[in-house]
PDB file of N, CA and C in Angstrom:
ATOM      1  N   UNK A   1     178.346 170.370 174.900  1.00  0.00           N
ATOM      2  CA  UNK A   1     177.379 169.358 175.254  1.00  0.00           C
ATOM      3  C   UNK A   1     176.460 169.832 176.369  1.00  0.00           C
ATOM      4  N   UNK A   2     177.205 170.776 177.287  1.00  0.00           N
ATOM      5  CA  UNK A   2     176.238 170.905 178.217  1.00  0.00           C
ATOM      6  C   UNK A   2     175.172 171.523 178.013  1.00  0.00           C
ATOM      7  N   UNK A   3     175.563 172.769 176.915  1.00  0.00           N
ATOM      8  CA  UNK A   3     174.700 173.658 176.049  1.00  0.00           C
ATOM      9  C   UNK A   3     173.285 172.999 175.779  1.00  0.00           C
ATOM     10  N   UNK A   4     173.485 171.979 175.247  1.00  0.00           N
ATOM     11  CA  UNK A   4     172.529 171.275 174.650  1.00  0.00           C
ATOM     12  C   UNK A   4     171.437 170.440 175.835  1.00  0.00           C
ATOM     13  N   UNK A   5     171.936 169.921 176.664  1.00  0.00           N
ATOM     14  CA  UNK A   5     170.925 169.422 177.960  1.00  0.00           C
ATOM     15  C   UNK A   5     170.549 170.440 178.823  1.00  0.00           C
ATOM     16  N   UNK A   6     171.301 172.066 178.525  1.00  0.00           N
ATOM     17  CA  UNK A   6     170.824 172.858 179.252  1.00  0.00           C
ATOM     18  C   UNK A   6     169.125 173.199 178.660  1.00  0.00           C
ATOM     19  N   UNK A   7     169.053 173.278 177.215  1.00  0.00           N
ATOM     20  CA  UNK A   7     168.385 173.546 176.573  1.00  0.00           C
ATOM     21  C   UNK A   7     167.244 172.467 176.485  1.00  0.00           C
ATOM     22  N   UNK A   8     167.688 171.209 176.268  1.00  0.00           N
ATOM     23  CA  UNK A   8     166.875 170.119 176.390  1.00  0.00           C
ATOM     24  C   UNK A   8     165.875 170.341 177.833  1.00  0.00           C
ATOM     25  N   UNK A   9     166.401 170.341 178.662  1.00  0.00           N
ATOM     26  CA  UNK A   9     165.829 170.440 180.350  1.00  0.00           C
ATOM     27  C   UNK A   9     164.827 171.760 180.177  1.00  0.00           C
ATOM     28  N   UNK A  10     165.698 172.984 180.316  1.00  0.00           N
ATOM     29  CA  UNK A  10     164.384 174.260 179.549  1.00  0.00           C
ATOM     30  C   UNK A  10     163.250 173.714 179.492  1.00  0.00           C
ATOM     31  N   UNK A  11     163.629 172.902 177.776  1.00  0.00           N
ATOM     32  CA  UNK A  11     162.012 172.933 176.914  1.00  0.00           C
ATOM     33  C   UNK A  11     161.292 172.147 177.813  1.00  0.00           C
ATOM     34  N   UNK A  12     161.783 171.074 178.586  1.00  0.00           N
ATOM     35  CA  UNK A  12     161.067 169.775 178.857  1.00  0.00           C
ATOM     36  C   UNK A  12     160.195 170.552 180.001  1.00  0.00           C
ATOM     37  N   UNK A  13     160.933 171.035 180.620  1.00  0.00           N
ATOM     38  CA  UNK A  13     160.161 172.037 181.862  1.00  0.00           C
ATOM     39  C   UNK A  13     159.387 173.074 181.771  1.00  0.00           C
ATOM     40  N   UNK A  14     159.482 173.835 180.282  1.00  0.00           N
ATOM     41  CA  UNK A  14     158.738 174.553 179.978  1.00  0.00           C
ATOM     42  C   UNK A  14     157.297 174.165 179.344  1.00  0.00           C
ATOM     43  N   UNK A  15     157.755 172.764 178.728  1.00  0.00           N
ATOM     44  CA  UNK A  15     156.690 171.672 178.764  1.00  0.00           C
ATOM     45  C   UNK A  15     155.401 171.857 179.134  1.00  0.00           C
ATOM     46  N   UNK A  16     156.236 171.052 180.669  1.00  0.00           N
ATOM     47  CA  UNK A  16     155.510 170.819 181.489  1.00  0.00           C
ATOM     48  C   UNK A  16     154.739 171.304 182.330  1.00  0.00           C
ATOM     49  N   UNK A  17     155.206 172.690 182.301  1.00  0.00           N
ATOM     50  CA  UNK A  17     154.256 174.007 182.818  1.00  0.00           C
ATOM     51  C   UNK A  17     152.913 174.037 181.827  1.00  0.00           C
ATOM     52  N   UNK A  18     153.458 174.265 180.747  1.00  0.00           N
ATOM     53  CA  UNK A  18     152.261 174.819 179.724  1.00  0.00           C
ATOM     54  C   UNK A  18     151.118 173.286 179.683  1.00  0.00           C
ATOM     55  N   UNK A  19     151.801 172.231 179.990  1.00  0.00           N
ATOM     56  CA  UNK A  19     150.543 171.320 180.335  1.00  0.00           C
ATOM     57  C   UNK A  19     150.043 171.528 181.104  1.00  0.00           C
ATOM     58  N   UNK A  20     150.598 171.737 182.444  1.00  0.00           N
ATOM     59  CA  UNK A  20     149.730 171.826 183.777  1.00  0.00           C
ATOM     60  C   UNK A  20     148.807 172.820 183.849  1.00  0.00           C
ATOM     61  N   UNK A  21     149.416 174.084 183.066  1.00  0.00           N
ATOM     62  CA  UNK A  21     148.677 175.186 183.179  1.00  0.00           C
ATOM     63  C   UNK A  21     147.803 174.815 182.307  1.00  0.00           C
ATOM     64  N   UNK A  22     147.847 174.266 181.110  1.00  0.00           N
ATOM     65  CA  UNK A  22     146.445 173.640 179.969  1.00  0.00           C
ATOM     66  C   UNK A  22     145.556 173.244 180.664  1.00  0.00           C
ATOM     67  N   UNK A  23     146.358 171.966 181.467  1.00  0.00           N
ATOM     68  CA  UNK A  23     144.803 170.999 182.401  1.00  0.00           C
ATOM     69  C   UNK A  23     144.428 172.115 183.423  1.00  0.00           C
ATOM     70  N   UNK A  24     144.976 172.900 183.613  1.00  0.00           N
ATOM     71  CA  UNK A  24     144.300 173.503 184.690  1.00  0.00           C
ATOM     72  C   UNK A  24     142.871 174.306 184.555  1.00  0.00           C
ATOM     73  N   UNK A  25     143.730 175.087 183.174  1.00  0.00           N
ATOM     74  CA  UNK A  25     142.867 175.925 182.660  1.00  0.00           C
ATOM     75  C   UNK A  25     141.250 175.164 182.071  1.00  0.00           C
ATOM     76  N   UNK A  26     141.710 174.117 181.434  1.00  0.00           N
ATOM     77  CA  UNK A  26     140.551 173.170 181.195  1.00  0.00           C
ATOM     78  C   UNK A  26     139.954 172.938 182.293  1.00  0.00           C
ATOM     79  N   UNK A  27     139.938 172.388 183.328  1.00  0.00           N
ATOM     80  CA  UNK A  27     139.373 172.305 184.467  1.00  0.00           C
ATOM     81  C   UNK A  27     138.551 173.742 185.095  1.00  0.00           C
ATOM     82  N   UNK A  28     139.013 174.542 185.079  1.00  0.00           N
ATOM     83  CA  UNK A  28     138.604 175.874 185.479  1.00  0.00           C
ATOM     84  C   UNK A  28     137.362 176.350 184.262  1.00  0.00           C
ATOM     85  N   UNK A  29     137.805 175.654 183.081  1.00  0.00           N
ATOM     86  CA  UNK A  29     136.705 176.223 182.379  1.00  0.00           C
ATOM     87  C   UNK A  29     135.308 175.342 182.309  1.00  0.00           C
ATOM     88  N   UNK A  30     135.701 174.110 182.910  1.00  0.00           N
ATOM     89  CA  UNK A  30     134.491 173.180 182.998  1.00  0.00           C
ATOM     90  C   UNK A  30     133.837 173.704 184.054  1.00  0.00           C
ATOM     91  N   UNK A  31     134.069 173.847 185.326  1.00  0.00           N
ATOM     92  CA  UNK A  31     133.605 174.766 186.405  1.00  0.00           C
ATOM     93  C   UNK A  31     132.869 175.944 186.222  1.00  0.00           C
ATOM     94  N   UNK A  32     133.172 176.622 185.220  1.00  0.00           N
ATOM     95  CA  UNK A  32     132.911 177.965 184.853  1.00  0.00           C
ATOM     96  C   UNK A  32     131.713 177.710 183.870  1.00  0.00           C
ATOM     97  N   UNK A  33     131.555 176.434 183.329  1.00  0.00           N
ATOM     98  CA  UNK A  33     130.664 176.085 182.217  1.00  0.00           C
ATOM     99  C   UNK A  33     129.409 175.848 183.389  1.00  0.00           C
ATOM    100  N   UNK A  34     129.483 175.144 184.080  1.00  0.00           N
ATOM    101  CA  UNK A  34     128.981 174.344 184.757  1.00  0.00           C
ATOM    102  C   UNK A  34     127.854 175.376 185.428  1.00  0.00           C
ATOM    103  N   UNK A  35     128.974 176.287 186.159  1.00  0.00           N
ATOM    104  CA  UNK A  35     127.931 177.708 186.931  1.00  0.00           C
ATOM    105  C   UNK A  35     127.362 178.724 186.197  1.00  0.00           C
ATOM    106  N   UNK A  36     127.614 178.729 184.995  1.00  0.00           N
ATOM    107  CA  UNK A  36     127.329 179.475 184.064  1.00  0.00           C
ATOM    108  C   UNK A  36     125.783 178.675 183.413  1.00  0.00           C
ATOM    109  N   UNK A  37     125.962 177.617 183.494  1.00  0.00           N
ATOM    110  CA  UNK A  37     124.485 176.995 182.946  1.00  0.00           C
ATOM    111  C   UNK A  37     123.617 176.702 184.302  1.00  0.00           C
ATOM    112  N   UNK A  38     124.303 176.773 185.676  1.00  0.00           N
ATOM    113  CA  UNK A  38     123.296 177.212 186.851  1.00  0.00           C
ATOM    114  C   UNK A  38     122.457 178.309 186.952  1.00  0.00           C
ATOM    115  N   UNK A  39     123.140 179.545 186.367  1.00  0.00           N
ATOM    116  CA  UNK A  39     122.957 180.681 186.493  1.00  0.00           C
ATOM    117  C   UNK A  39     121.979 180.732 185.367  1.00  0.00           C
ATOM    118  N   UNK A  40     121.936 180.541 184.459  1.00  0.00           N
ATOM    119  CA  UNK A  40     121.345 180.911 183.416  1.00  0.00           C
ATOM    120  C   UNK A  40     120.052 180.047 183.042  1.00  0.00           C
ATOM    121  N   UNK A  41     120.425 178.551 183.560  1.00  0.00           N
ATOM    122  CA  UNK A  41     118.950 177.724 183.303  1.00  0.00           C
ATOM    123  C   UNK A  41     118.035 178.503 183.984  1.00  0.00           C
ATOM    124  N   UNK A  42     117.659 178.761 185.107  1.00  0.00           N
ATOM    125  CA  UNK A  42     116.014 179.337 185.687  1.00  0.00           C
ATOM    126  C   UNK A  42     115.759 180.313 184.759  1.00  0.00           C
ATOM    127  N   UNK A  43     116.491 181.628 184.572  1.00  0.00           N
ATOM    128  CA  UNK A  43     116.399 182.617 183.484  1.00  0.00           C
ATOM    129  C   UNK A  43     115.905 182.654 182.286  1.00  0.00           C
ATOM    130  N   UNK A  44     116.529 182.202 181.144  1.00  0.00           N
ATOM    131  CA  UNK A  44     116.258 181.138 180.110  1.00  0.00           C
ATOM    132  C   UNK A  44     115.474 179.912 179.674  1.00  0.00           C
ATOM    133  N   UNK A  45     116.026 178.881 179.824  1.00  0.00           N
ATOM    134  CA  UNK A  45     115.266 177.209 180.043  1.00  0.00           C
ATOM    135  C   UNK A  45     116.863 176.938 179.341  1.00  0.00           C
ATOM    136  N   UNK A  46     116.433 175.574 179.132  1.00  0.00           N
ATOM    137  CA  UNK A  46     117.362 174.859 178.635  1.00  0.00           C
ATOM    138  C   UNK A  46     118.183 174.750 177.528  1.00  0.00           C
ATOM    139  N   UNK A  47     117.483 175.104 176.805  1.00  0.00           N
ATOM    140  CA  UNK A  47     117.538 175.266 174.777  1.00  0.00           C
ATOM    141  C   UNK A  47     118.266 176.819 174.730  1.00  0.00           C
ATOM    142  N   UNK A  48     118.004 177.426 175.507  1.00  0.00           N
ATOM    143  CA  UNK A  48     118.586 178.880 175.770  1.00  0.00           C
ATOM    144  C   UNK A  48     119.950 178.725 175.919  1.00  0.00           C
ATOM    145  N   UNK A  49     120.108 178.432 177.166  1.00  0.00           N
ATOM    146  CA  UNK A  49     121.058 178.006 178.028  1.00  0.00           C
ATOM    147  C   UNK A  49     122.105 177.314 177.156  1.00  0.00           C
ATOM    148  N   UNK A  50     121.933 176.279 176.682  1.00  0.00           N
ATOM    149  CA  UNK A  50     122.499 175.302 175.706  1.00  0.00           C
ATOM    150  C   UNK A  50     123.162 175.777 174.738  1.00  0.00           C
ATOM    151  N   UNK A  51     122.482 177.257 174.018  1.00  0.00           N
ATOM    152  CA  UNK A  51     122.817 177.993 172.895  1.00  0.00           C
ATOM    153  C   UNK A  51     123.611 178.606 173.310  1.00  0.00           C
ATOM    154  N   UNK A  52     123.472 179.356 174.457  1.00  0.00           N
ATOM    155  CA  UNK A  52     124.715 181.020 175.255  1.00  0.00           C
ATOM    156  C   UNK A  52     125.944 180.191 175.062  1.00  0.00           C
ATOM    157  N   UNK A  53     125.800 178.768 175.930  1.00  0.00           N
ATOM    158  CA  UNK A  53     127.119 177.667 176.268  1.00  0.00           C
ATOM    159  C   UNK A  53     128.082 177.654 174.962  1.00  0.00           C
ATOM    160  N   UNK A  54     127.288 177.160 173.937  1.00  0.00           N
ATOM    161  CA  UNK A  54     127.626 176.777 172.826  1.00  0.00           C
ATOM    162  C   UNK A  54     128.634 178.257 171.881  1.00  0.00           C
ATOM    163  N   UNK A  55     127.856 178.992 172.125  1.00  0.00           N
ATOM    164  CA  UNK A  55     128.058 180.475 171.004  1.00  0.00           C
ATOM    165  C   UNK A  55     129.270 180.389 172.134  1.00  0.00           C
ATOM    166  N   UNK A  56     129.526 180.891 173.199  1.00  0.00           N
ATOM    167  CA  UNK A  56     130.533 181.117 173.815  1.00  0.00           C
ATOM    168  C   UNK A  56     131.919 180.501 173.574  1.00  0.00           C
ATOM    169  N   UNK A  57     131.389 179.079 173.888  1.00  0.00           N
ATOM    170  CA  UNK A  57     132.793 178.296 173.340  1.00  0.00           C
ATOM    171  C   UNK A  57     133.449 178.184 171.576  1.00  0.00           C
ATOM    172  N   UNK A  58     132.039 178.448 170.689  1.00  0.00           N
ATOM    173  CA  UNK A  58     132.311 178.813 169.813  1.00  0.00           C
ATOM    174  C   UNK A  58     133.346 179.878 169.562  1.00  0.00           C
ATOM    175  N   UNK A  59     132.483 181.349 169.821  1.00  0.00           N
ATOM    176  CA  UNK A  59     133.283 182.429 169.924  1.00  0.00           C
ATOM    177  C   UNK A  59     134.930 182.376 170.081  1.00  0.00           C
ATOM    178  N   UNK A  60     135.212 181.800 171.146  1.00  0.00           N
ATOM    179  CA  UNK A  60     136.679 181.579 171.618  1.00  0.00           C
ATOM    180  C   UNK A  60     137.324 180.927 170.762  1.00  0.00           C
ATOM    181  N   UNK A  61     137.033 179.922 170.735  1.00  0.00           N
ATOM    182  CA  UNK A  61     137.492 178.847 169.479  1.00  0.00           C
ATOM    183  C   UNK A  61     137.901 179.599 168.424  1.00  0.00           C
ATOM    184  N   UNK A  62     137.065 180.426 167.712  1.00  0.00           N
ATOM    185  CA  UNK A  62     137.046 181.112 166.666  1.00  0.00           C
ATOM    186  C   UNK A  62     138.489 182.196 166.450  1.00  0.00           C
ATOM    187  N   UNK A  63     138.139 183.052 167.651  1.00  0.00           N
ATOM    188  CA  UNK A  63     139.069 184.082 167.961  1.00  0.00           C
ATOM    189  C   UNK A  63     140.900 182.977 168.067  1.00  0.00           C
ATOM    190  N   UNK A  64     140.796 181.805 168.621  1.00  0.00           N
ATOM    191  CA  UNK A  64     141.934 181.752 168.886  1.00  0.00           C
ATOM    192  C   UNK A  64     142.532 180.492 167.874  1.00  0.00           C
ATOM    193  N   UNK A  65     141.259 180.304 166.957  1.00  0.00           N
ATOM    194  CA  UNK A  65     141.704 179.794 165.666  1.00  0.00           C
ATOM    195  C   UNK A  65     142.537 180.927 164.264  1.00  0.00           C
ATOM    196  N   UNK A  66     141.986 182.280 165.042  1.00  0.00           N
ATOM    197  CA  UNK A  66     142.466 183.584 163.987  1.00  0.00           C
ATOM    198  C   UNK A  66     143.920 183.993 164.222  1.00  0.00           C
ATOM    199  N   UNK A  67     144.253 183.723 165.666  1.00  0.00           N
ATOM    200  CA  UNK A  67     144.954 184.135 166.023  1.00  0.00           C
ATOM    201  C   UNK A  67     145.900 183.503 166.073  1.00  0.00           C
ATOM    202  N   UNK A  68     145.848 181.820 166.144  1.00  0.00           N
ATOM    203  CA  UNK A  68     146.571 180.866 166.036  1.00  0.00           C
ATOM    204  C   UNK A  68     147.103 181.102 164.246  1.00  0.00           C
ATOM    205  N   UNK A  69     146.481 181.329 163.518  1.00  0.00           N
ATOM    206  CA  UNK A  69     146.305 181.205 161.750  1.00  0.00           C
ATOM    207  C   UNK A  69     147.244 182.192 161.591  1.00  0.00           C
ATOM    208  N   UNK A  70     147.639 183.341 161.941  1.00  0.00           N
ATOM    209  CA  UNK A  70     148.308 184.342 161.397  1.00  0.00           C
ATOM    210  C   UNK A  70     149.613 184.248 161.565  1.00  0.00           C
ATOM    211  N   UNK A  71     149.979 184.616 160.283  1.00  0.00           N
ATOM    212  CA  UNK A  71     151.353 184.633 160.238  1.00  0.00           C
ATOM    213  C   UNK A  71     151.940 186.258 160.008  1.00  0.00           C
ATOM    214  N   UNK A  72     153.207 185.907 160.839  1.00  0.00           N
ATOM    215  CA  UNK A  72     154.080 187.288 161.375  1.00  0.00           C
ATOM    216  C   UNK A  72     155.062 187.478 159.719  1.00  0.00           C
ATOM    217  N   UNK A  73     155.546 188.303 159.302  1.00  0.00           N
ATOM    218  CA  UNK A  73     155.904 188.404 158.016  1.00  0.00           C
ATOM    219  C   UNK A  73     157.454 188.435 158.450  1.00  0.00           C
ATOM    220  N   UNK A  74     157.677 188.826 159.696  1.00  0.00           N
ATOM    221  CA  UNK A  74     159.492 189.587 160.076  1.00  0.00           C
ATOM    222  C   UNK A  74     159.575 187.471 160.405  1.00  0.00           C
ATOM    223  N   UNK A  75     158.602 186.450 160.790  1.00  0.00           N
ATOM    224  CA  UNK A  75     158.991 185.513 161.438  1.00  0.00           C
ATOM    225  C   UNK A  75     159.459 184.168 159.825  1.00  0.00           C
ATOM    226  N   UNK A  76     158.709 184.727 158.863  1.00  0.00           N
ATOM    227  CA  UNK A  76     158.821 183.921 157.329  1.00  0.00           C
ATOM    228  C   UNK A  76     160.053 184.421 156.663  1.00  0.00           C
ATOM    229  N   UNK A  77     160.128 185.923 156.597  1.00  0.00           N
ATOM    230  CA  UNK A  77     162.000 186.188 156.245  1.00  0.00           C
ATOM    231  C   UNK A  77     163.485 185.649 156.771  1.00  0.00           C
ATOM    232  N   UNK A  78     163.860 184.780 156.581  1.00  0.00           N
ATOM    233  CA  UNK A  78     165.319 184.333 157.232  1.00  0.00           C
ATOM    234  C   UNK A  78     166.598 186.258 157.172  1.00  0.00           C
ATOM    235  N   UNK A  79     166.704 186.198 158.207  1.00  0.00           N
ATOM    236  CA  UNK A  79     167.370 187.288 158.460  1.00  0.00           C
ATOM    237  C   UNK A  79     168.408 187.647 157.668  1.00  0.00           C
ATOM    238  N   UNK A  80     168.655 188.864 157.337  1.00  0.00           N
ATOM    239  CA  UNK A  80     169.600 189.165 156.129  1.00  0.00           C
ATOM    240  C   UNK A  80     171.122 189.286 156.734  1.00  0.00           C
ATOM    241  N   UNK A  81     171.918 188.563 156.088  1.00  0.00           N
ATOM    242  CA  UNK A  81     172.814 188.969 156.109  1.00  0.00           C
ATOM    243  C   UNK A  81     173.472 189.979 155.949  1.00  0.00           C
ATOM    244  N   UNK A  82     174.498 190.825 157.161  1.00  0.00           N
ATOM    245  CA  UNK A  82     174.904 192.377 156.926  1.00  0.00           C
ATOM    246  C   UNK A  82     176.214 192.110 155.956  1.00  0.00           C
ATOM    247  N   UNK A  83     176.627 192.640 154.871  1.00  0.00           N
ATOM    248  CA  UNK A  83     178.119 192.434 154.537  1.00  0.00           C
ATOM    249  C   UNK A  83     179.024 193.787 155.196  1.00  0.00           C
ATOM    250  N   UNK A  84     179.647 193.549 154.978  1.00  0.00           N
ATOM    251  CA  UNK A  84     181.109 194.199 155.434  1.00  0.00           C
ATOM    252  C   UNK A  84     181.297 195.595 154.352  1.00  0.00           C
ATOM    253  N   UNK A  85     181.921 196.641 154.650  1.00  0.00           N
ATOM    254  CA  UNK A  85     182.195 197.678 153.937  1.00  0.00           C
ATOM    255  C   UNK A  85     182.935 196.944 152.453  1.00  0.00           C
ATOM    256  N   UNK A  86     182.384 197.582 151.507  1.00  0.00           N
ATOM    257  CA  UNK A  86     183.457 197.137 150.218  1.00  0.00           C
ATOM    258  C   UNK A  86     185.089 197.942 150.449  1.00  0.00           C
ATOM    259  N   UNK A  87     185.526 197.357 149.943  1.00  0.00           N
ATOM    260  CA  UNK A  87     186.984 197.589 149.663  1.00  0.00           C
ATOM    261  C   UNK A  87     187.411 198.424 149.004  1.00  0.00           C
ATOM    262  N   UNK A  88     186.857 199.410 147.670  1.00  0.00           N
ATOM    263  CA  UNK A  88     186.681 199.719 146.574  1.00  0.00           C
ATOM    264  C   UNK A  88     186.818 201.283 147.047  1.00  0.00           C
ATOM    265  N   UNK A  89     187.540 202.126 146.464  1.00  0.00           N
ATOM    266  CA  UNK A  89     187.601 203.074 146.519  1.00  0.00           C
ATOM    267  C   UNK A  89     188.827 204.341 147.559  1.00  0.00           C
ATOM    268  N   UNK A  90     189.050 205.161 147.838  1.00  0.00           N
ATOM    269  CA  UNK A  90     190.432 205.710 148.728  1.00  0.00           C
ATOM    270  C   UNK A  90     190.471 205.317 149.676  1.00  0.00           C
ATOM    271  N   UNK A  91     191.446 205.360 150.389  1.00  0.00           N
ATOM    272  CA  UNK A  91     191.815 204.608 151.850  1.00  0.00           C
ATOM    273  C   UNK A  91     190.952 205.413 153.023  1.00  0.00           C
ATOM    274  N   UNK A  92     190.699 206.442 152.774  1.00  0.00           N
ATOM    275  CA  UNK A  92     190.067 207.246 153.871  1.00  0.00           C
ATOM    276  C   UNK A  92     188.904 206.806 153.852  1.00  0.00           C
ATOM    277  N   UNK A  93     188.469 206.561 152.717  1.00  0.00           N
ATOM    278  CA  UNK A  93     186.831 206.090 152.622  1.00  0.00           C
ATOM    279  C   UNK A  93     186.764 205.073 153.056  1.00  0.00           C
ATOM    280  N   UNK A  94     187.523 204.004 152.790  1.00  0.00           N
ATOM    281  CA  UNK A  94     187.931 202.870 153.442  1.00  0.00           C
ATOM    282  C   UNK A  94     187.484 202.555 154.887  1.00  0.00           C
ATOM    283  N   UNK A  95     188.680 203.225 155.571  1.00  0.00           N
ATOM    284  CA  UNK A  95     188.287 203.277 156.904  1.00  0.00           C
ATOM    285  C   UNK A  95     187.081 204.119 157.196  1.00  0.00           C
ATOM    286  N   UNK A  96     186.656 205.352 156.878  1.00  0.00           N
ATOM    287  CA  UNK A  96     185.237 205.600 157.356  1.00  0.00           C
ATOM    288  C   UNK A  96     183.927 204.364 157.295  1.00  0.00           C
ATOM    289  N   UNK A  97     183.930 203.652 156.565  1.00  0.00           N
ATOM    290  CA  UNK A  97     183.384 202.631 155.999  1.00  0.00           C
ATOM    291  C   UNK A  97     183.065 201.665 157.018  1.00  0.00           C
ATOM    292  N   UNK A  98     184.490 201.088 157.185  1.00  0.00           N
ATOM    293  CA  UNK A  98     184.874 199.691 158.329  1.00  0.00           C
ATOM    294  C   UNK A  98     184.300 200.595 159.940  1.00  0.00           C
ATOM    295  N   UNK A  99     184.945 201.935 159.958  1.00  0.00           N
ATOM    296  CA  UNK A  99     184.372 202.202 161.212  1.00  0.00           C
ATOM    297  C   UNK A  99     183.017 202.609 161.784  1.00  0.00           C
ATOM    298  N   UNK A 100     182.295 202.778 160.666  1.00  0.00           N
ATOM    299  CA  UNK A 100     181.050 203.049 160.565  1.00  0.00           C
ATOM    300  C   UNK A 100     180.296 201.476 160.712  1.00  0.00           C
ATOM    301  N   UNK A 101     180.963 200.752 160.066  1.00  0.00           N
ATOM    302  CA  UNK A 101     180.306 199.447 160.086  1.00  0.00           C
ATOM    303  C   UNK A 101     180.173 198.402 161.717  1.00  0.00           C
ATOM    304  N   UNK A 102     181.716 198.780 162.112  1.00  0.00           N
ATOM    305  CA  UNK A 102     182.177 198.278 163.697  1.00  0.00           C
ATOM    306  C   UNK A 102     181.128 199.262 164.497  1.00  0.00           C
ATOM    307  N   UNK A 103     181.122 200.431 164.326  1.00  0.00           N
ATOM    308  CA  UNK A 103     179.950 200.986 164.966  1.00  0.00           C
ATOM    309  C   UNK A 103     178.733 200.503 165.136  1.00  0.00           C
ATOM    310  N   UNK A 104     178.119 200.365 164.088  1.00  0.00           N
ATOM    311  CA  UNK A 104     176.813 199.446 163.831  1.00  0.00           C
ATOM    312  C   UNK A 104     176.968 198.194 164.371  1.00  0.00           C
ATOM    313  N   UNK A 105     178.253 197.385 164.085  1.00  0.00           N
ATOM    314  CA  UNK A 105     178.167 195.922 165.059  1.00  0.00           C
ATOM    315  C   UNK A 105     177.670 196.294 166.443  1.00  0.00           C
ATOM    316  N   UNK A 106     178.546 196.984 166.837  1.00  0.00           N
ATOM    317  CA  UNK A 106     178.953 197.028 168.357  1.00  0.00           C
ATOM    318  C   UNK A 106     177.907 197.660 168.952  1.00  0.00           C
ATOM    319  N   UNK A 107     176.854 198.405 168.388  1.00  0.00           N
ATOM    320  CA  UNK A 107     175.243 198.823 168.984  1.00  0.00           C
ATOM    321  C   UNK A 107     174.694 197.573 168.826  1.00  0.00           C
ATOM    322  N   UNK A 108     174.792 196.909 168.453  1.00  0.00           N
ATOM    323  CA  UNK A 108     173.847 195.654 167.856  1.00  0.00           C
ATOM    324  C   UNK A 108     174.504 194.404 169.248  1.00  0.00           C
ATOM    325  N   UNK A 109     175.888 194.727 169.710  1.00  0.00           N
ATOM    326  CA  UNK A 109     176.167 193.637 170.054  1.00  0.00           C
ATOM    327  C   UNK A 109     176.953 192.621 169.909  1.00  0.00           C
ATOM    328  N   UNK A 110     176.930 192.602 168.654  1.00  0.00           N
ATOM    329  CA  UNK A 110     177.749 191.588 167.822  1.00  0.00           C
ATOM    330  C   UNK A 110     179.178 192.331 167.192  1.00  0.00           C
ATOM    331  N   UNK A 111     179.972 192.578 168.722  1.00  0.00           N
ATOM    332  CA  UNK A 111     180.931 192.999 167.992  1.00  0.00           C
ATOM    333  C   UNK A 111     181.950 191.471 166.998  1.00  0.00           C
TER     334      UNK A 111
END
């Protein structure tokens, strides 16, 4: 049980970071919009200005609509199950088999 509210608490907190850091980041980018169309209205005019703003936030959008869209191919396979040495064949082979296999657990971890 504790397992489980350990995990619950985690996400909730991990949450709550990735909001704060969201609003933050939103905030920082309104600021950044803001001086960015200071900078650029005298230069430009308005209709200019309006367009850079626009293509920009576009741009991003775009990129992190591509990036959001893709899918990982190792993340759609459910992981294969390893089986166990067969049984089948002389006893020596046998055990080379099983110990070859405990080998492979036990790099992995999972003894």
């Amino acid at each position: 049980m504790f397992g489980i509210e350990r995990k619950v608490a985690h996400t909730v907190k991990r949450a709550g970071l990735l909001t704060g850091g969201l609003l933050l980041c939103s905030v920082g980018a309104g600021f950044l919009t803001v001086a960015g169309w200071l900078i650029l209205l005298p230069l430009v005019g308005t209709a200019t200005t309006a367009l850079i703003v626009a293509c920009v936030y576009l741009g991003f959008g775009l990129i992190m609509l591509a990036i959001g869209s893709t899918r990982r191919r190792d993340n759609l396979k459910p992981p294969a199950e390893e089986k166990a040495p067969s049984t089948d064949g002389p006893p020596i082979m046998q055990a080379f088999l099983f110990g070859l296999h405990a080998g492979a657990q036990a790099d992995r971890g999972k003894t």
